[in-house]
C-alpha atoms as a PDB file:
ATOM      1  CA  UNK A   1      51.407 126.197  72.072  1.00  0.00           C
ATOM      2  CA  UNK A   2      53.080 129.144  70.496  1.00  0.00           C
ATOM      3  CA  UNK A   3      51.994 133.045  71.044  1.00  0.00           C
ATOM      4  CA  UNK A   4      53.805 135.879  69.232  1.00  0.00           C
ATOM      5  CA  UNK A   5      57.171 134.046  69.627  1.00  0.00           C
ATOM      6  CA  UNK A   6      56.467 132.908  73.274  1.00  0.00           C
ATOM      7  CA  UNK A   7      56.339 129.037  73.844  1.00  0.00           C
ATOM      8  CA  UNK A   8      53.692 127.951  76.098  1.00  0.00           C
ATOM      9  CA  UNK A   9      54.224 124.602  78.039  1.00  0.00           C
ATOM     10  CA  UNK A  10      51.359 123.353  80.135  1.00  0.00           C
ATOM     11  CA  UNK A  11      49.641 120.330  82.217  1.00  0.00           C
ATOM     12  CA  UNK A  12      46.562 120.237  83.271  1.00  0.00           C
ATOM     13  CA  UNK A  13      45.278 118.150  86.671  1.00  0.00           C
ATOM     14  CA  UNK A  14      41.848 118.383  87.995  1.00  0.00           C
ATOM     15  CA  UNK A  15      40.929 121.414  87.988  1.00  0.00           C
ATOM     16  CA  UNK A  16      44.283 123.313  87.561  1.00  0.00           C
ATOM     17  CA  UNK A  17      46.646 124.163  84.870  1.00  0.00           C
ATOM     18  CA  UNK A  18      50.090 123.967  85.117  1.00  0.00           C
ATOM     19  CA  UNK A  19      51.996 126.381  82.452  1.00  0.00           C
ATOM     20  CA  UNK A  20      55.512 127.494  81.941  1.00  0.00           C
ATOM     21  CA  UNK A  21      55.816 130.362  79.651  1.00  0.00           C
ATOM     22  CA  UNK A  22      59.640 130.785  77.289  1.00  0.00           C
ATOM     23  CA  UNK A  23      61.024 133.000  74.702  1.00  0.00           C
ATOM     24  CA  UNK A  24      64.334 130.758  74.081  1.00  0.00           C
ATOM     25  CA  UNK A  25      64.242 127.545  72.804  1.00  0.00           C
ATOM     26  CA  UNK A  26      64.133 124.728  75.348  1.00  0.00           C
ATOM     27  CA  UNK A  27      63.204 120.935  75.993  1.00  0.00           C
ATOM     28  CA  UNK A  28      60.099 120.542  76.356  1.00  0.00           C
ATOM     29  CA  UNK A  29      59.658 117.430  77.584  1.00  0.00           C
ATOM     30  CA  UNK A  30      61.836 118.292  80.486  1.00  0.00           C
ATOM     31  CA  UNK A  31      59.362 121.433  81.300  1.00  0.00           C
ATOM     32  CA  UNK A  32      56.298 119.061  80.925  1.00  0.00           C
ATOM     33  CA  UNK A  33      58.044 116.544  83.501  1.00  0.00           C
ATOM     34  CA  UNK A  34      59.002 119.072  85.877  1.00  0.00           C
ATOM     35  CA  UNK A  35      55.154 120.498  85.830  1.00  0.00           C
ATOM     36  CA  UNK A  36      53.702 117.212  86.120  1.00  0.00           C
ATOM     37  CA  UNK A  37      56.641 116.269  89.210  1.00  0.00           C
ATOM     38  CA  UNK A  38      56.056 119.406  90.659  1.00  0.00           C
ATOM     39  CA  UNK A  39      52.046 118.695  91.089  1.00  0.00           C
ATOM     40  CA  UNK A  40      52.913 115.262  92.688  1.00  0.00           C
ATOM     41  CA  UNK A  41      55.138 117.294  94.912  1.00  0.00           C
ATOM     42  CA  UNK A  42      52.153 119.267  95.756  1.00  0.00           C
ATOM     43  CA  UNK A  43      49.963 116.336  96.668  1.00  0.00           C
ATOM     44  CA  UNK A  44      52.684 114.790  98.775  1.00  0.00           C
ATOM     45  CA  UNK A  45      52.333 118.257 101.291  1.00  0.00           C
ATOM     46  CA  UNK A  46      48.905 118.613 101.037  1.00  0.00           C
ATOM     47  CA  UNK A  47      46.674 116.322 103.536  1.00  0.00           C
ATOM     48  CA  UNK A  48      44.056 116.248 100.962  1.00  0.00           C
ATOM     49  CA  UNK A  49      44.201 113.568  98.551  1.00  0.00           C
ATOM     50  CA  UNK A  50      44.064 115.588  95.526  1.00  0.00           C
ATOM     51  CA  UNK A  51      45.352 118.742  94.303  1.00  0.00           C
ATOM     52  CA  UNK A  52      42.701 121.000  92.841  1.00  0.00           C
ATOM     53  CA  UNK A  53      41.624 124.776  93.279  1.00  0.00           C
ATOM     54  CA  UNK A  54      40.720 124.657  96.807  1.00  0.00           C
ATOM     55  CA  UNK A  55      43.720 122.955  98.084  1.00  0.00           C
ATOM     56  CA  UNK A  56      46.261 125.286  96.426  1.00  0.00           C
ATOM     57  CA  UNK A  57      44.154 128.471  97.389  1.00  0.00           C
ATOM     58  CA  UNK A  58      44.624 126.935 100.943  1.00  0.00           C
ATOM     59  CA  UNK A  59      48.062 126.326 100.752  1.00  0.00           C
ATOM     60  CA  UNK A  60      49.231 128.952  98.582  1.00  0.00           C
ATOM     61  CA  UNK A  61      52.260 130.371 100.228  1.00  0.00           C
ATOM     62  CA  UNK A  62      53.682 126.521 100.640  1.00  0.00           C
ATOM     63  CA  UNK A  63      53.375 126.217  96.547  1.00  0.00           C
ATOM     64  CA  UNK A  64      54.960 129.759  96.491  1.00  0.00           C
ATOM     65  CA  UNK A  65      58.009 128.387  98.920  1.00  0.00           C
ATOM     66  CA  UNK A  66      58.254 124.986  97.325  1.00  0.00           C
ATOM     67  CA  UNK A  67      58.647 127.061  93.723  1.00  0.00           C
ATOM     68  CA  UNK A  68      61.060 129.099  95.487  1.00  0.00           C
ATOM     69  CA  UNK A  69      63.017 125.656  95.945  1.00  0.00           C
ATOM     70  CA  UNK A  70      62.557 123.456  92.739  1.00  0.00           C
ATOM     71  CA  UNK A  71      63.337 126.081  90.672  1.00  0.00           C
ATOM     72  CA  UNK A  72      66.454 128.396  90.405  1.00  0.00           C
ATOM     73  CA  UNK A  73      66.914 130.783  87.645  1.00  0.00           C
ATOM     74  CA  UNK A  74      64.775 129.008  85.542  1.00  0.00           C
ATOM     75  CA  UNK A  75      66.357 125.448  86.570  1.00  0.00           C
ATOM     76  CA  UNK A  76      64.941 122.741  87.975  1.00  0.00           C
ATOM     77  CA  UNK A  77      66.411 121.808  91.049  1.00  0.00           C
ATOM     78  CA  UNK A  78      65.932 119.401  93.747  1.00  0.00           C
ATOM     79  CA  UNK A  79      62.327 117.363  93.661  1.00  0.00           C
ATOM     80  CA  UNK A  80      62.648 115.142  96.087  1.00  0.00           C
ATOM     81  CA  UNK A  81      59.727 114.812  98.536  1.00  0.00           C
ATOM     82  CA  UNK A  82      61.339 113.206 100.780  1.00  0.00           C
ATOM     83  CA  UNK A  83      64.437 115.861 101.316  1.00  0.00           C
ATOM     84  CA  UNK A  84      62.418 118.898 100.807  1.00  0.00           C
ATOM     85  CA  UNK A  85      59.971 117.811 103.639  1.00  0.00           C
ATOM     86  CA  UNK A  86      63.185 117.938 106.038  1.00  0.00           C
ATOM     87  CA  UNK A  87      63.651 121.664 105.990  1.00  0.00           C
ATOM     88  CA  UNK A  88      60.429 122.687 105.136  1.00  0.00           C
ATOM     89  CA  UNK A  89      58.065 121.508 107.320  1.00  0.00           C
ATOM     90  CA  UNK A  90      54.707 122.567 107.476  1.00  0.00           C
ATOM     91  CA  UNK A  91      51.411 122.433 110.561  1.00  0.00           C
ATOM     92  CA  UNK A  92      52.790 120.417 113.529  1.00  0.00           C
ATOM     93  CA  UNK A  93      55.855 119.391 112.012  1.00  0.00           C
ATOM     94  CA  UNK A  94      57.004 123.556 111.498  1.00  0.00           C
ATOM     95  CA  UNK A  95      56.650 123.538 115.034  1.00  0.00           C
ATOM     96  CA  UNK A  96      59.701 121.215 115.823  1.00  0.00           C
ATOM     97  CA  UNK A  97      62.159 123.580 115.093  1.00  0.00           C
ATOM     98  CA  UNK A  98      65.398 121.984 113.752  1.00  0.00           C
ATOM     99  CA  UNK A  99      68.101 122.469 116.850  1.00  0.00           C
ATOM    100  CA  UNK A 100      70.559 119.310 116.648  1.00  0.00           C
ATOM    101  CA  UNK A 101      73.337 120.510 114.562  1.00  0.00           C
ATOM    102  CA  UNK A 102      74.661 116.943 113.104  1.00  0.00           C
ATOM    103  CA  UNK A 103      70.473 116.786 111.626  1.00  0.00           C
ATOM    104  CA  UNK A 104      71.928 120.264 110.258  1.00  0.00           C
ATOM    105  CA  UNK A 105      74.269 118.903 108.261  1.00  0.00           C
ATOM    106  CA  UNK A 106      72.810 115.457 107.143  1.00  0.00           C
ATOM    107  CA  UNK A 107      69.726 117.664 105.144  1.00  0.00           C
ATOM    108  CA  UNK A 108      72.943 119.817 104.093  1.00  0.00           C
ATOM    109  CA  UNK A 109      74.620 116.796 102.727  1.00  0.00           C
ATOM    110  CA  UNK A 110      71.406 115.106 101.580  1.00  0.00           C
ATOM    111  CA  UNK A 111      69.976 118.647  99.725  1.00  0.00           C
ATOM    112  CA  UNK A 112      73.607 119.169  97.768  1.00  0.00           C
ATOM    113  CA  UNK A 113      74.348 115.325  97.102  1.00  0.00           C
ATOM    114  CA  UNK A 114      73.772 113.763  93.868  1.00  0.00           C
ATOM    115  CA  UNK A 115      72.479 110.941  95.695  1.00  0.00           C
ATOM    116  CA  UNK A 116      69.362 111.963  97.520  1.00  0.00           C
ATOM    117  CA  UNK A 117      67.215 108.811  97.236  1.00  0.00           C
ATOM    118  CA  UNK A 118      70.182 106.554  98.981  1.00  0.00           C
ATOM    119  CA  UNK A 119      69.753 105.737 102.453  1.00  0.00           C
ATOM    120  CA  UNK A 120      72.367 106.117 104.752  1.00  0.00           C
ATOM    121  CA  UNK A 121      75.110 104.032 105.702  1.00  0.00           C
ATOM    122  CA  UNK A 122      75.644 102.349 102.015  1.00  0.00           C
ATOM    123  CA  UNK A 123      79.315 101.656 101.387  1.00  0.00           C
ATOM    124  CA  UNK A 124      79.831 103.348  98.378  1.00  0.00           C
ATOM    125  CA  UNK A 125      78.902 107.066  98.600  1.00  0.00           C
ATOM    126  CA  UNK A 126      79.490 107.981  95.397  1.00  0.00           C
ATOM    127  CA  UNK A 127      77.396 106.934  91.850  1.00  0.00           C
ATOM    128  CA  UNK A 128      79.793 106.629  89.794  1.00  0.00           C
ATOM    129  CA  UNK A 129      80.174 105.009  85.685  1.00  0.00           C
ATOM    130  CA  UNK A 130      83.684 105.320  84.218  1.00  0.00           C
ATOM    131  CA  UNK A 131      82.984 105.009  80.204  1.00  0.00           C
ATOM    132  CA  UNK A 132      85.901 104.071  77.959  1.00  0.00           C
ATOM    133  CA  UNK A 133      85.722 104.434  74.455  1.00  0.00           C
ATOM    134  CA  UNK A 134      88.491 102.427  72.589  1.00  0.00           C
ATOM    135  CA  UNK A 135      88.545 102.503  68.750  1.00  0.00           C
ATOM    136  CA  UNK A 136      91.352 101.035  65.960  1.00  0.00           C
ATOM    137  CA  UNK A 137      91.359 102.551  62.437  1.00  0.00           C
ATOM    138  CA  UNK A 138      92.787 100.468  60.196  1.00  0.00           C
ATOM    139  CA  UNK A 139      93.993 101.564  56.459  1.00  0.00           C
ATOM    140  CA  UNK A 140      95.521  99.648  53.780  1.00  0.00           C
ATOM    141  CA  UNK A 141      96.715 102.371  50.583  1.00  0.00           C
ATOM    142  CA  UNK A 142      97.867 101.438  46.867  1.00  0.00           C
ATOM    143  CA  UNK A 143     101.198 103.031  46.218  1.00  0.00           C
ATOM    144  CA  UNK A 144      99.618 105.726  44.932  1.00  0.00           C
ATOM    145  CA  UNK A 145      97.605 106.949  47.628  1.00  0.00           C
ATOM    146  CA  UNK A 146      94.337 105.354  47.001  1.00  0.00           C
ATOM    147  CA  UNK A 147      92.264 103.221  49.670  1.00  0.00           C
ATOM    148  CA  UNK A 148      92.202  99.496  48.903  1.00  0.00           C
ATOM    149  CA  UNK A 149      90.496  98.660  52.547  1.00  0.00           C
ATOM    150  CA  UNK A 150      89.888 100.862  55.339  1.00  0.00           C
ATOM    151  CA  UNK A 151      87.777  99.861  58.537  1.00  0.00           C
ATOM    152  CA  UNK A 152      87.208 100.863  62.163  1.00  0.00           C
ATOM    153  CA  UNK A 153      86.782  98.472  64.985  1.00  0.00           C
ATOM    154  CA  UNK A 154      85.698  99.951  68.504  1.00  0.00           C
ATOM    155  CA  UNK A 155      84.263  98.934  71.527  1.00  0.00           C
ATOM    156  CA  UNK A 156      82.861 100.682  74.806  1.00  0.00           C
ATOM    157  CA  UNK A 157      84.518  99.161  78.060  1.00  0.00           C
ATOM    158  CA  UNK A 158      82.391 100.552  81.826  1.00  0.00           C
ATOM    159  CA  UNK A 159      83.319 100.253  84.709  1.00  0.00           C
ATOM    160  CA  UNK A 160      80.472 101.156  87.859  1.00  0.00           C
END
């Protein structure tokens, strides 16, 4: 929805709408998805089944400190459940503060990797696709300059 040159993205589940507000022109879909990942993010904090009006009035400042995370300067960032839920922790589990230093830096590595959904000890610890592009142009000219035949012949070589 569009308002007086403002672009108006929004979700809406049970009870509550979801909406991301732009001047600039941006993917939408990618706003919609984060909305609609960021409200099962929501439900997997909340003890409730459901997210709805109650359940974020009672758990407003963890929605205010996940936004803080998932989102940086208008970015999405890391959505993971999983990760998030290892360094911010919330009723019994806030209580065990973190202390061992190598835990430290396994969230560290976890939170800055591109591979947050691995499990550890996997012998590769990098994704990686290596994407080759190889292409022949072939031309056959009259003496005078003119193109009797010309044709290109390519094929894309990976490697992961």
């Amino acid at each position: 929805m569009q308002l007086a040159g403002v672009s108006f993205i929004h979700t809406t589940h049970n009870d509550i709408t979801m909406i991301a507000a732009t001047k600039n022109n941006i993917n939408a879909m990618l706003i919609h998805h984060f909305l609609s990942g960021f409200i099962r993010l929501a439900a997997s904090y909340f003890e409730e089944t459901k997210v709805d009006e109650g359940s974020v009035r009672k758990h407003f400042s963890l929605i205010y400190e996940l936004l803080d995370e998932v989102m940086d300067y208008g970015y999405p960032q890391i959505m993971d459940a999983d990760l998030l839920k290892e360094y911010i922790r919330t009723g019994s589990q806030g209580q065990n503060q973190l202390t061992d230093i190598e835990k430290l830096k396994q969230i560290t590595v976890r939170a800055t990797g591109a591979i947050s959904w691995r499990a550890e000890g996997i012998k590769y610890k990098r994704n990686e696709v290596f994407i080759d592009i190889v292409e022949t142009v072939n031309v056959l000219l009259s003496s005078r300059g003119t193109v009797l035949k010309a044709d290109v012949q390519g094929k894309v070589v990976c490697k992961t």
